[in-house]
PDB file of N, CA and C in Angstrom:
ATOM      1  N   UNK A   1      -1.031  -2.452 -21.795  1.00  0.00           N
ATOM      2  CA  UNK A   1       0.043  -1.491 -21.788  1.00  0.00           C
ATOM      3  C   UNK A   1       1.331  -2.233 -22.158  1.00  0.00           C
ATOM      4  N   UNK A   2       1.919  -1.786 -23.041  1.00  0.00           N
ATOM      5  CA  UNK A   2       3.054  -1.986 -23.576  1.00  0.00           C
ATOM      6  C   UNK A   2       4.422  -1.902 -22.493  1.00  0.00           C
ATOM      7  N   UNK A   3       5.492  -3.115 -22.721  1.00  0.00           N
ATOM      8  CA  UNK A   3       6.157  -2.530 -21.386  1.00  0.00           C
ATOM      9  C   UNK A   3       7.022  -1.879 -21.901  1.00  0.00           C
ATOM     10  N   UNK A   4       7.285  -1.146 -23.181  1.00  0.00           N
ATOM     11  CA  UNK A   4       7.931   0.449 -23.365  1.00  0.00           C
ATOM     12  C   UNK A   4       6.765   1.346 -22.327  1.00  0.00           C
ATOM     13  N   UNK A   5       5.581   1.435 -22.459  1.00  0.00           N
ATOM     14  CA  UNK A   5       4.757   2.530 -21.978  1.00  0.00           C
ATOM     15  C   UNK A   5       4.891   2.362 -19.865  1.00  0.00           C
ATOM     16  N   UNK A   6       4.945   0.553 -19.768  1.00  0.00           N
ATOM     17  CA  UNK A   6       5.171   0.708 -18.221  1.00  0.00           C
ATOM     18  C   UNK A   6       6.389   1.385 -17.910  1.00  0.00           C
ATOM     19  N   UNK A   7       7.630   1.124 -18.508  1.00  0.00           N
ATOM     20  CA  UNK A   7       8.944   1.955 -18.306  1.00  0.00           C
ATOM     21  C   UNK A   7       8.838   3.312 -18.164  1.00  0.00           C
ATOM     22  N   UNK A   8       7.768   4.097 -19.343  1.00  0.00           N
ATOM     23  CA  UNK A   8       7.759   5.091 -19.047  1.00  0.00           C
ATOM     24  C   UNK A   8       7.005   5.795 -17.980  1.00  0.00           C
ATOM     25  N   UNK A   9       5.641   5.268 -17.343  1.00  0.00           N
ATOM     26  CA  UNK A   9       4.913   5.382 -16.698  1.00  0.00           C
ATOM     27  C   UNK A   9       5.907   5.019 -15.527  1.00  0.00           C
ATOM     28  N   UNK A  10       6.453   4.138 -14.940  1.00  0.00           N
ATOM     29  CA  UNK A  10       6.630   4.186 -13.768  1.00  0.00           C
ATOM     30  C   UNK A  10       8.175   5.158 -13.586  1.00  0.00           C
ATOM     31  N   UNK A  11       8.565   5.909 -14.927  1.00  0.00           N
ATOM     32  CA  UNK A  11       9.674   6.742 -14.553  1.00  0.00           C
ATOM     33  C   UNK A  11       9.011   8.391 -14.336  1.00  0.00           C
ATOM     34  N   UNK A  12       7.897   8.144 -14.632  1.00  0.00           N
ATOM     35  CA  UNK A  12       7.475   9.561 -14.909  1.00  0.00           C
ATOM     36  C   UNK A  12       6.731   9.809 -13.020  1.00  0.00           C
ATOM     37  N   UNK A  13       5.737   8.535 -12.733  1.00  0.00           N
ATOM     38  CA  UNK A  13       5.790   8.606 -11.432  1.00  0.00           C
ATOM     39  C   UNK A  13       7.013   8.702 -10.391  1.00  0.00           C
ATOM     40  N   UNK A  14       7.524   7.909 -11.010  1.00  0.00           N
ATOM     41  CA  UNK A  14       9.316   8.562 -10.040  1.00  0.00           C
ATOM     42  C   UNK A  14       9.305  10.019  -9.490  1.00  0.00           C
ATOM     43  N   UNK A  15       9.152  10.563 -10.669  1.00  0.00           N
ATOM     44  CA  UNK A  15       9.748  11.781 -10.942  1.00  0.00           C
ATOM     45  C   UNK A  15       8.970  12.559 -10.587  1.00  0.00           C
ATOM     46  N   UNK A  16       7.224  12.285  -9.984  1.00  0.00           N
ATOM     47  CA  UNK A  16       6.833  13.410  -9.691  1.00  0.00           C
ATOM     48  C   UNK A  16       6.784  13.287  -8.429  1.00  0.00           C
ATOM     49  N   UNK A  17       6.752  11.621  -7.376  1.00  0.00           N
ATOM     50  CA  UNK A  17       6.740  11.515  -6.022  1.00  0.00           C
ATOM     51  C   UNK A  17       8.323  12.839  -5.783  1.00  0.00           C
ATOM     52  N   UNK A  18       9.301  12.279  -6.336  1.00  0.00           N
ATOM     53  CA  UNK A  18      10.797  13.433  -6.043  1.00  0.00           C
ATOM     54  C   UNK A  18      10.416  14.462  -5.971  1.00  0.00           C
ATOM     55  N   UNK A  19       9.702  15.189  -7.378  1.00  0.00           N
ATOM     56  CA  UNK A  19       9.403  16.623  -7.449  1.00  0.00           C
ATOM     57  C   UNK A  19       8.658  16.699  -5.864  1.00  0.00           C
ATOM     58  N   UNK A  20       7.617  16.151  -5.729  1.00  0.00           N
ATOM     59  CA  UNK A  20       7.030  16.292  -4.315  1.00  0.00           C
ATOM     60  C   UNK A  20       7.138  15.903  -2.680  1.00  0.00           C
ATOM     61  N   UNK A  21       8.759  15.639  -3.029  1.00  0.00           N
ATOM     62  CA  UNK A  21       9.479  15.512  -1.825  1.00  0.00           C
ATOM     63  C   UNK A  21      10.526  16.486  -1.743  1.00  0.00           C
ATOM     64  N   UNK A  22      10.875  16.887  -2.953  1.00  0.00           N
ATOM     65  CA  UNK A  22      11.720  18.145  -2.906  1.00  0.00           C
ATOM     66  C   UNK A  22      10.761  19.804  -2.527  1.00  0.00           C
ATOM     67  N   UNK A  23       9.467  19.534  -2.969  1.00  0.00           N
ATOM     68  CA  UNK A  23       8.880  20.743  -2.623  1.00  0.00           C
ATOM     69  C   UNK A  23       8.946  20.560  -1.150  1.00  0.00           C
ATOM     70  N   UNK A  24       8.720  19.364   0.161  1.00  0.00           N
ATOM     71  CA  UNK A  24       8.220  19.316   0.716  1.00  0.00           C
ATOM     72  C   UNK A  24       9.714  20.044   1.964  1.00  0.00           C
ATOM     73  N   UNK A  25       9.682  21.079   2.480  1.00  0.00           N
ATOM     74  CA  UNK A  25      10.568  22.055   3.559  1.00  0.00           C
ATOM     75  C   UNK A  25      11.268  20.924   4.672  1.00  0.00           C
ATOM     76  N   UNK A  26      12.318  20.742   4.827  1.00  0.00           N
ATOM     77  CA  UNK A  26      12.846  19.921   6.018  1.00  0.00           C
ATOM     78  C   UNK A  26      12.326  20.633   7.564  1.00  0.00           C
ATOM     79  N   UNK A  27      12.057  19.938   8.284  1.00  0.00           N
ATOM     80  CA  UNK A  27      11.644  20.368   9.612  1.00  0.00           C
ATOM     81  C   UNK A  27      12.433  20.313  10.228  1.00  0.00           C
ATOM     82  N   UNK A  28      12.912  21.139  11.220  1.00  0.00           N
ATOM     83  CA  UNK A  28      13.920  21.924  11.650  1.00  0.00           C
ATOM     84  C   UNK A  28      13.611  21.417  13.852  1.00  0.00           C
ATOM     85  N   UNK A  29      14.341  20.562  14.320  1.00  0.00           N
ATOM     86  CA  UNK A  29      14.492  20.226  15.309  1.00  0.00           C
ATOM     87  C   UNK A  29      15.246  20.359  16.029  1.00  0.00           C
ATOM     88  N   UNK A  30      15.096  20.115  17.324  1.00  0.00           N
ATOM     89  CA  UNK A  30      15.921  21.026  18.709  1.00  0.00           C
ATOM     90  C   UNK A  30      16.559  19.874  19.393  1.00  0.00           C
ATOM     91  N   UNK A  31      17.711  19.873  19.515  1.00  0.00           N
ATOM     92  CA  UNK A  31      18.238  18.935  20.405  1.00  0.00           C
ATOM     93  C   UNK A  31      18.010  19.257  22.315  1.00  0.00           C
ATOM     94  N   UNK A  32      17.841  18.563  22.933  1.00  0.00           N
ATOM     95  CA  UNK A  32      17.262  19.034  24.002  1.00  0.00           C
ATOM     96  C   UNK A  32      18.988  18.661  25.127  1.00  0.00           C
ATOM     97  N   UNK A  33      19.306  17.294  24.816  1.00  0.00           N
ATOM     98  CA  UNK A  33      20.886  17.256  25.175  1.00  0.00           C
ATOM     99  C   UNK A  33      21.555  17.039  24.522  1.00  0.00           C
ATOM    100  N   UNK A  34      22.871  17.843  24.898  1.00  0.00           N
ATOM    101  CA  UNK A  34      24.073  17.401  23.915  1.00  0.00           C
ATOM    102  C   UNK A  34      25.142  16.897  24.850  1.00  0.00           C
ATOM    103  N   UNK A  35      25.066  16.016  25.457  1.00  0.00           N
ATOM    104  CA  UNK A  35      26.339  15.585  26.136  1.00  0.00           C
ATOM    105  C   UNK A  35      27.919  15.046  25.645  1.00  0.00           C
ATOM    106  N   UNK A  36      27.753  15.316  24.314  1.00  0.00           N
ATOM    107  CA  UNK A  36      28.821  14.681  23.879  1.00  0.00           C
ATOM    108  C   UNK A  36      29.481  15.802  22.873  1.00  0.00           C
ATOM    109  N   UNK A  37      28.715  16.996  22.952  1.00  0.00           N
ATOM    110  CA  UNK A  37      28.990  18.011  22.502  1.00  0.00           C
ATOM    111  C   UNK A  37      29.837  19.091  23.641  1.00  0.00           C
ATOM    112  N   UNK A  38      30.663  20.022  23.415  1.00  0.00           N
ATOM    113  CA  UNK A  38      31.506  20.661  24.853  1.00  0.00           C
ATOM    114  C   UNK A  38      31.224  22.490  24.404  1.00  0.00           C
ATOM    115  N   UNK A  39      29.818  22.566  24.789  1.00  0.00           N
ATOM    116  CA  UNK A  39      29.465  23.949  24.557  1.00  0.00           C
ATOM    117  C   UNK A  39      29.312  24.440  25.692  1.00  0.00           C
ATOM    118  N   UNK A  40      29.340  25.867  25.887  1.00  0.00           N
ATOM    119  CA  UNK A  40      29.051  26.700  26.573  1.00  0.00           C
ATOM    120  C   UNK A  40      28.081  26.880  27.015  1.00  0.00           C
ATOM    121  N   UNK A  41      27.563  27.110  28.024  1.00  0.00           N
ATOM    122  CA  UNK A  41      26.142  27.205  28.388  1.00  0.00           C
ATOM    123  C   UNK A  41      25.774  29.014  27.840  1.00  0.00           C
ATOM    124  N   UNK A  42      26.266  29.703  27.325  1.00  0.00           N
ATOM    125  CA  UNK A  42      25.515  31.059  26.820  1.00  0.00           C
ATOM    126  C   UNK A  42      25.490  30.738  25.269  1.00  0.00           C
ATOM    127  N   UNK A  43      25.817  29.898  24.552  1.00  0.00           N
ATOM    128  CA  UNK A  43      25.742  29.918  23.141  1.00  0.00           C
ATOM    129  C   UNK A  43      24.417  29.919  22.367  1.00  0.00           C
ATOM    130  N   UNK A  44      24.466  30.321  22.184  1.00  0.00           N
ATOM    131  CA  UNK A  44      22.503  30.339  20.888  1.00  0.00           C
ATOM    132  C   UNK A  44      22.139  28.997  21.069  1.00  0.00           C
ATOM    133  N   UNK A  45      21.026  28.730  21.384  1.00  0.00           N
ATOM    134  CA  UNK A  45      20.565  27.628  21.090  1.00  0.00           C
ATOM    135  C   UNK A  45      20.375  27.211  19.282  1.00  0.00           C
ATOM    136  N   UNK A  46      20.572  28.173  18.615  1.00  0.00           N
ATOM    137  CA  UNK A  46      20.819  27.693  17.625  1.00  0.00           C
ATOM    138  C   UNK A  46      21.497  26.872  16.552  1.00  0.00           C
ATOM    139  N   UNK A  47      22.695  27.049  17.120  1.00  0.00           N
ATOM    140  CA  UNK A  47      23.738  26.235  16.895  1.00  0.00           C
ATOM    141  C   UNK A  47      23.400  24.669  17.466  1.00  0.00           C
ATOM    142  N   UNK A  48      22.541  24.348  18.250  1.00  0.00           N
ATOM    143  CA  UNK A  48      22.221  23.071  18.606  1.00  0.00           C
ATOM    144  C   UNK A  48      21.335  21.912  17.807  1.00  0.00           C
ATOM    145  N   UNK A  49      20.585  23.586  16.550  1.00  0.00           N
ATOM    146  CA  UNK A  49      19.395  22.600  15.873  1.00  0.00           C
ATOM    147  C   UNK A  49      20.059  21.653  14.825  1.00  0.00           C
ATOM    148  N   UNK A  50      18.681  20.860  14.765  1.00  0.00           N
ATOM    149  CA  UNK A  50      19.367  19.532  13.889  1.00  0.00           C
ATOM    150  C   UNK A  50      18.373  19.948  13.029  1.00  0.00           C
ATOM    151  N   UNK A  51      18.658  19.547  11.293  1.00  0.00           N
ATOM    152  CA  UNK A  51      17.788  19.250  10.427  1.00  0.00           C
ATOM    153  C   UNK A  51      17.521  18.114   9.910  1.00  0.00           C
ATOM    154  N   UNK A  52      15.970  17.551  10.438  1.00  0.00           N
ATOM    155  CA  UNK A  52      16.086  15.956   9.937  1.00  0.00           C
ATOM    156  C   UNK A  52      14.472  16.429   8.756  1.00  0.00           C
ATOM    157  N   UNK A  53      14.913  15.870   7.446  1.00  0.00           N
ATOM    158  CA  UNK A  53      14.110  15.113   6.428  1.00  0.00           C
ATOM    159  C   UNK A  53      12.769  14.875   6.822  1.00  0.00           C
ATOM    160  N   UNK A  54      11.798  15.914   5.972  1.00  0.00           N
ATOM    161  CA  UNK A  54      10.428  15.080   6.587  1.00  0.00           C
ATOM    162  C   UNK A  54      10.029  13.902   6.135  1.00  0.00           C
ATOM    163  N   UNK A  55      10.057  13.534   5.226  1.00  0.00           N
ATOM    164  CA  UNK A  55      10.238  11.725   4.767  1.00  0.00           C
ATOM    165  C   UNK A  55      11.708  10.932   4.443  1.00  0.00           C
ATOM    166  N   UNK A  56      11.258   9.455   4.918  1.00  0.00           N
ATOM    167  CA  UNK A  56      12.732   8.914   4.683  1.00  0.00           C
ATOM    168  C   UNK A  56      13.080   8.477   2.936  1.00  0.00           C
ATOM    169  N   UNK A  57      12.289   8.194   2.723  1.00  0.00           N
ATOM    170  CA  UNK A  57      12.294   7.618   0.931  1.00  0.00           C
ATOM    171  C   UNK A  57      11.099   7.932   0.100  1.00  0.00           C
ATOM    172  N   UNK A  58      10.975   8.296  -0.664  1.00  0.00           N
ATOM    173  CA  UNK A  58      10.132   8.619  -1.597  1.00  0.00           C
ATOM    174  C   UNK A  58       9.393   7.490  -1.836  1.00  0.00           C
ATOM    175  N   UNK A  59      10.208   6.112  -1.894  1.00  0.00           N
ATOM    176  CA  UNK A  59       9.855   4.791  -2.465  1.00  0.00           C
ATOM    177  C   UNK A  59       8.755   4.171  -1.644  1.00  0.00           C
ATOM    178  N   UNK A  60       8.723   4.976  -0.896  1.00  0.00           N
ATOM    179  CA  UNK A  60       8.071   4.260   0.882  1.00  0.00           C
ATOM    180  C   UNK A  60       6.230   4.838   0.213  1.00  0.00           C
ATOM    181  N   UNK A  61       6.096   5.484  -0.635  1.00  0.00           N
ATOM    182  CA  UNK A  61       4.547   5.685  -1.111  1.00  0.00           C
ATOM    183  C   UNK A  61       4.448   3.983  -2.170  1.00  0.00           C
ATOM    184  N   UNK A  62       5.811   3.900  -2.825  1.00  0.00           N
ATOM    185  CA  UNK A  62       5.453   2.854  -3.745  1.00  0.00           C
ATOM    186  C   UNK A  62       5.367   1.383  -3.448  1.00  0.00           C
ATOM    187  N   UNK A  63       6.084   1.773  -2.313  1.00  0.00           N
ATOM    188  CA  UNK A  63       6.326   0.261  -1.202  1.00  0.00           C
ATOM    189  C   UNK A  63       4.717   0.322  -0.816  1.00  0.00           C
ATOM    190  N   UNK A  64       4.120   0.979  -0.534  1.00  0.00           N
ATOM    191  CA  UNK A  64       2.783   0.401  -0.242  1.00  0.00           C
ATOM    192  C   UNK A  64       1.826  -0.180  -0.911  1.00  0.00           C
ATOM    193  N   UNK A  65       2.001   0.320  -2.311  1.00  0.00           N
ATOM    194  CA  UNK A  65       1.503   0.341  -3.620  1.00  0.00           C
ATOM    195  C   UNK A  65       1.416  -1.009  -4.037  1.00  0.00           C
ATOM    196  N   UNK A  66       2.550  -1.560  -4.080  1.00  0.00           N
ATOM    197  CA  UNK A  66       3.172  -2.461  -4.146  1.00  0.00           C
ATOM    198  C   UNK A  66       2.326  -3.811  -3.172  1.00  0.00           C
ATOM    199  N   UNK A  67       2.738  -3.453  -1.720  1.00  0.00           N
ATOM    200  CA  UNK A  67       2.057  -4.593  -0.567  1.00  0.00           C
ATOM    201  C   UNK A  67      -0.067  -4.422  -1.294  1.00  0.00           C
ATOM    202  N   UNK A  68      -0.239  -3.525  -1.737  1.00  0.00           N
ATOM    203  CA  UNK A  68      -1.562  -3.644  -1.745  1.00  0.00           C
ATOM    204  C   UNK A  68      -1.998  -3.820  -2.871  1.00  0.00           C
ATOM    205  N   UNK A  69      -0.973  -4.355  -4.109  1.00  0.00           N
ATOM    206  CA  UNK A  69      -1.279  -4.951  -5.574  1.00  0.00           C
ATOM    207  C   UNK A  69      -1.216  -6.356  -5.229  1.00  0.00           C
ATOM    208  N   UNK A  70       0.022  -6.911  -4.369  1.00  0.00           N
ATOM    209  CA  UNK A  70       0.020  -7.784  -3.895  1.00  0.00           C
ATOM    210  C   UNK A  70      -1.337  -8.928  -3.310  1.00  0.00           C
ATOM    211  N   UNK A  71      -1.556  -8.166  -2.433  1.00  0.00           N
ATOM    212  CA  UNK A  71      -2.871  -8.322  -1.481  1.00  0.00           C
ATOM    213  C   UNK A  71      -4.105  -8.412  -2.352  1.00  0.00           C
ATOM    214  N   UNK A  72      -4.119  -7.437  -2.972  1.00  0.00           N
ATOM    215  CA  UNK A  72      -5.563  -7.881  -3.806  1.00  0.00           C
ATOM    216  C   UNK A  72      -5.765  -8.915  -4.835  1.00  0.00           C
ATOM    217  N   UNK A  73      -4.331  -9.262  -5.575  1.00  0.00           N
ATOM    218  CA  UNK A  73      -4.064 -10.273  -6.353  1.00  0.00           C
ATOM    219  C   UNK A  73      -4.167 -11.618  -5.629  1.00  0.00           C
ATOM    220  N   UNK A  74      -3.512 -11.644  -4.104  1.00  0.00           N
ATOM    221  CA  UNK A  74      -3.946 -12.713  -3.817  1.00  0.00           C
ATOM    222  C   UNK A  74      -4.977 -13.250  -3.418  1.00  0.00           C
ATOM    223  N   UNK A  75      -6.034 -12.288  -2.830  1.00  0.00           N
ATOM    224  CA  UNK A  75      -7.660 -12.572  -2.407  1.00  0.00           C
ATOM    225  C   UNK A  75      -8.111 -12.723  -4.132  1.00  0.00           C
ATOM    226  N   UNK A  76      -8.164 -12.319  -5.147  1.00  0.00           N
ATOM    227  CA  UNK A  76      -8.805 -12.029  -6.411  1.00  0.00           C
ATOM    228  C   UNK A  76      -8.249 -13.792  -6.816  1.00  0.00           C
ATOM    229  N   UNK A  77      -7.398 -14.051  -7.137  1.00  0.00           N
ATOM    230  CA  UNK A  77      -7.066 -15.686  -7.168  1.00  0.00           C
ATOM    231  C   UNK A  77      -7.037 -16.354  -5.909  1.00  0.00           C
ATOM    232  N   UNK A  78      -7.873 -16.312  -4.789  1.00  0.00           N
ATOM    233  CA  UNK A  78      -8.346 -17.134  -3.735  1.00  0.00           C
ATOM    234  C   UNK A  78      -9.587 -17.460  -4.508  1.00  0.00           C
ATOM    235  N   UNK A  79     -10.475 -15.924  -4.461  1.00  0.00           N
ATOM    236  CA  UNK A  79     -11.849 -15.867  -5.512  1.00  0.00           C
ATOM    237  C   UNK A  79     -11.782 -17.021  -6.318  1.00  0.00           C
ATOM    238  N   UNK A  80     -11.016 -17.166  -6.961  1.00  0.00           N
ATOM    239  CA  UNK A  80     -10.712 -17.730  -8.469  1.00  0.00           C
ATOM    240  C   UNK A  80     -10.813 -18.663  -8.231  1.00  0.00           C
ATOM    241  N   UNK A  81     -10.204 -19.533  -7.503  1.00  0.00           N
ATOM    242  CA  UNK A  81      -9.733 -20.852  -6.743  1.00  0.00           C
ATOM    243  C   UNK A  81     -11.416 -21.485  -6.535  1.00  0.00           C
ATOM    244  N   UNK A  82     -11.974 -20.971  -5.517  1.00  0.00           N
ATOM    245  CA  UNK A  82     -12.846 -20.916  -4.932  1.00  0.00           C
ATOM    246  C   UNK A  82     -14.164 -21.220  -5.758  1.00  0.00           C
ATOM    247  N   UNK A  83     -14.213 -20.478  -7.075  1.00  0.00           N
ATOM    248  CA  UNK A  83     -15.312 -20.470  -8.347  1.00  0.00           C
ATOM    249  C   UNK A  83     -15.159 -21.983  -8.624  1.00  0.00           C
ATOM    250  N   UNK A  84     -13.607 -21.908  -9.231  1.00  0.00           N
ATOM    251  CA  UNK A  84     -13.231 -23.226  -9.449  1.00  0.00           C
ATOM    252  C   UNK A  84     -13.968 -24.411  -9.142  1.00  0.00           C
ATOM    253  N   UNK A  85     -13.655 -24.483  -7.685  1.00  0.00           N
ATOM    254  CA  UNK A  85     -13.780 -25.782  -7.081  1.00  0.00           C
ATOM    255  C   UNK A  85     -15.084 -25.729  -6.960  1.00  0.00           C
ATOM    256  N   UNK A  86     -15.950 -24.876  -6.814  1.00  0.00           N
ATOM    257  CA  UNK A  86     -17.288 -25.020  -6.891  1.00  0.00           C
ATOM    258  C   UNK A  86     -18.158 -25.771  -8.186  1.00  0.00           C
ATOM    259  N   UNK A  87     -17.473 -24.874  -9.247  1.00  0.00           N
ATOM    260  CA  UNK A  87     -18.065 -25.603 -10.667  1.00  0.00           C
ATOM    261  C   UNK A  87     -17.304 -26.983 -10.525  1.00  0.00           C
ATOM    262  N   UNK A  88     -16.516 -27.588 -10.120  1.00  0.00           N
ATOM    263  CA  UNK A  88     -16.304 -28.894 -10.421  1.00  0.00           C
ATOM    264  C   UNK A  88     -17.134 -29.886  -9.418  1.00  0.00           C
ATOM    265  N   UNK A  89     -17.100 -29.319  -8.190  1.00  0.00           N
ATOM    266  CA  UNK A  89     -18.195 -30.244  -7.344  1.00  0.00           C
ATOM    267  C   UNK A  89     -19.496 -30.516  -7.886  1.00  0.00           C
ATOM    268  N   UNK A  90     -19.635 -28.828  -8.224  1.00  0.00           N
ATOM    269  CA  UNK A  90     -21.080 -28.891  -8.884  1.00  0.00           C
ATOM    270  C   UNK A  90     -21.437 -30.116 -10.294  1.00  0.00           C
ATOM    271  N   UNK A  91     -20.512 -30.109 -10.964  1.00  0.00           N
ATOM    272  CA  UNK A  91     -20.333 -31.102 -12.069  1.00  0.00           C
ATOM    273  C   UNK A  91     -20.425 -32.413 -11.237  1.00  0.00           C
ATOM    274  N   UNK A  92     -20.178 -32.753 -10.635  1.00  0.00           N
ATOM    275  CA  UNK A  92     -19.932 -34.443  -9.999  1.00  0.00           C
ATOM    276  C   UNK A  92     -21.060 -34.184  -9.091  1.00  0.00           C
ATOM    277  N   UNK A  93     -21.533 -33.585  -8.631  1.00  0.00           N
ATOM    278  CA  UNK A  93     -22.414 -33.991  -7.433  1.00  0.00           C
ATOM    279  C   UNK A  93     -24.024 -32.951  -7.681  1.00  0.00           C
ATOM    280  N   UNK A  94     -24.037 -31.813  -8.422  1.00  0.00           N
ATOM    281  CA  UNK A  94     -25.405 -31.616  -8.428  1.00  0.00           C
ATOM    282  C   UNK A  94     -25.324 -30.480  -6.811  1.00  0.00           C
ATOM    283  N   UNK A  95     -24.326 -29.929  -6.672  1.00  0.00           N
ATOM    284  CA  UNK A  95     -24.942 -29.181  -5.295  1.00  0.00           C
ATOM    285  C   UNK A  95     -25.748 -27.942  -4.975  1.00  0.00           C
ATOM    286  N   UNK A  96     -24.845 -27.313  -6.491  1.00  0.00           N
ATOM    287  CA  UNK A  96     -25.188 -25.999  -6.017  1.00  0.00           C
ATOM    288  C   UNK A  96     -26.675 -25.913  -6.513  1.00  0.00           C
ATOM    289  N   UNK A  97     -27.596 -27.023  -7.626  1.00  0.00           N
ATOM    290  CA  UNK A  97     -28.421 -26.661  -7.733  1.00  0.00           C
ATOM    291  C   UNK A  97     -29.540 -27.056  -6.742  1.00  0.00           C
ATOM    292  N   UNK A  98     -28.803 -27.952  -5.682  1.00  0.00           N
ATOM    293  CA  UNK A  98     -29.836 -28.385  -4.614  1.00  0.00           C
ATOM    294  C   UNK A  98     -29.855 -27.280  -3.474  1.00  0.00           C
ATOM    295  N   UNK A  99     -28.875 -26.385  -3.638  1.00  0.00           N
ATOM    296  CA  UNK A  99     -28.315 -25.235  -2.420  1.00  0.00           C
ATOM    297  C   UNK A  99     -29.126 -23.922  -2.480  1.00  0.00           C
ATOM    298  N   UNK A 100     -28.912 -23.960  -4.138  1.00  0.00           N
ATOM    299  CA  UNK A 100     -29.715 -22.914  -5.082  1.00  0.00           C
ATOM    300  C   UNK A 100     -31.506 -22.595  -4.619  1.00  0.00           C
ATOM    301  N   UNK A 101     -31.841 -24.471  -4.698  1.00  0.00           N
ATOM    302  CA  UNK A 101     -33.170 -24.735  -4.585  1.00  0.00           C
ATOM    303  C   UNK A 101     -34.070 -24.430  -3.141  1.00  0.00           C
ATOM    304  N   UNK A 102     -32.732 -24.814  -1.761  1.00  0.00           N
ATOM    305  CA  UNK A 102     -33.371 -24.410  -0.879  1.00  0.00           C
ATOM    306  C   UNK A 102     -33.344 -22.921  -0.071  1.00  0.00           C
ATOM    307  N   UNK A 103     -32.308 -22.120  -0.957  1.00  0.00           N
ATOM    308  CA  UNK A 103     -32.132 -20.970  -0.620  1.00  0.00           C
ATOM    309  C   UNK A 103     -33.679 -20.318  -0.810  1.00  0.00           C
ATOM    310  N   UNK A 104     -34.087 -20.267  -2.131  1.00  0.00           N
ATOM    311  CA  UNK A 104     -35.266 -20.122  -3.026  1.00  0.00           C
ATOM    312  C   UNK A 104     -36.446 -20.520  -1.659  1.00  0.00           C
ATOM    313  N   UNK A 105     -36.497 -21.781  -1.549  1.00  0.00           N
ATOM    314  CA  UNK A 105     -37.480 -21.761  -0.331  1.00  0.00           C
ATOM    315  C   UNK A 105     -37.580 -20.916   0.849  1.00  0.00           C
ATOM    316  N   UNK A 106     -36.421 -20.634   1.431  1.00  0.00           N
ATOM    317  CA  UNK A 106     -36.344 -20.660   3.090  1.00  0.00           C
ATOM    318  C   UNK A 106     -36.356 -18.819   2.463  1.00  0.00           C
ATOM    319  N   UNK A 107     -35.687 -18.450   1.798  1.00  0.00           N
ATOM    320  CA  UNK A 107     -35.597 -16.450   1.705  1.00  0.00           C
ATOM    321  C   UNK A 107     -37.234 -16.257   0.539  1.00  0.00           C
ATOM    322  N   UNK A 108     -37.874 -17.269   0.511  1.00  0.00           N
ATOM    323  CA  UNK A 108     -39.316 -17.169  -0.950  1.00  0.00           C
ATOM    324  C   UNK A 108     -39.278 -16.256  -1.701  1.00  0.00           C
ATOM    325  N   UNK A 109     -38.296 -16.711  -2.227  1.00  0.00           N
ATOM    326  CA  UNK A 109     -38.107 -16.052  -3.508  1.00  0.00           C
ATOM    327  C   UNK A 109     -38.839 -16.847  -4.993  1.00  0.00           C
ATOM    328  N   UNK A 110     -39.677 -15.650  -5.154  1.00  0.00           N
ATOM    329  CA  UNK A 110     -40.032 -16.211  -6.385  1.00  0.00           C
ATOM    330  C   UNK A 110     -39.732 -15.656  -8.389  1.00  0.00           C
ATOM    331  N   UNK A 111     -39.378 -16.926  -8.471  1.00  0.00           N
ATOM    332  CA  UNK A 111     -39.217 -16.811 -10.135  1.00  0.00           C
ATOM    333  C   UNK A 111     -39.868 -15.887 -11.093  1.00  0.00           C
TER     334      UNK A 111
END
């Protein structure tokens, strides 16, 4: 992918997490005290509600996105690491085909 096409791809996801935070209705909450407020005790409880946001950031889907591209990149080059050092032991010392050989025995597996 071209990084004209990532620019556009990650503006177009922008734009639809928003679209789907703007569909999503604010939830509508009750203050239970107001002590710092000087109301009347007969007033509507309505006048007391608060409207808080059902999500705080939109970004907070990509922030995860993100920790778990992370994460797999770094186990996937642990992997890597790991192959590595194997084929080079294996070159100097002959292991894996002696490891190979007694696996073959002890699970009899045959050729």
């Amino acid at each position: 992918m071209s990084k004209r096409d990532k620019i556009k791809f990650k503006k177009r996801i922008k734009e639809q997490i928003l679209q789907e935070a703007s569909r999503v209705e604010p939830v509508v909450k009750e203050k239970t005290s107001t002590p710092a407020l000087n109301m009347s005790p007969d007033q509507p409880k309505s006048e007391i509600q608060n409207i808080v946001p059902a999500q705080d950031k939109p970004t907070d889907i990509l922030d995860f996105v993100k920790y778990d591209l992370k994460k797999s990149a770094i186990i996937i080059g642990s992997i890597i690491v790991v192959i590595i050092i194997v084929f080079f032991i294996d070159n100097k010392t002959g292991f894996l085909l002696k490891v190979s050989d007694s696996l073959f025995r002890v699970l009899h597996i045959g050729v």
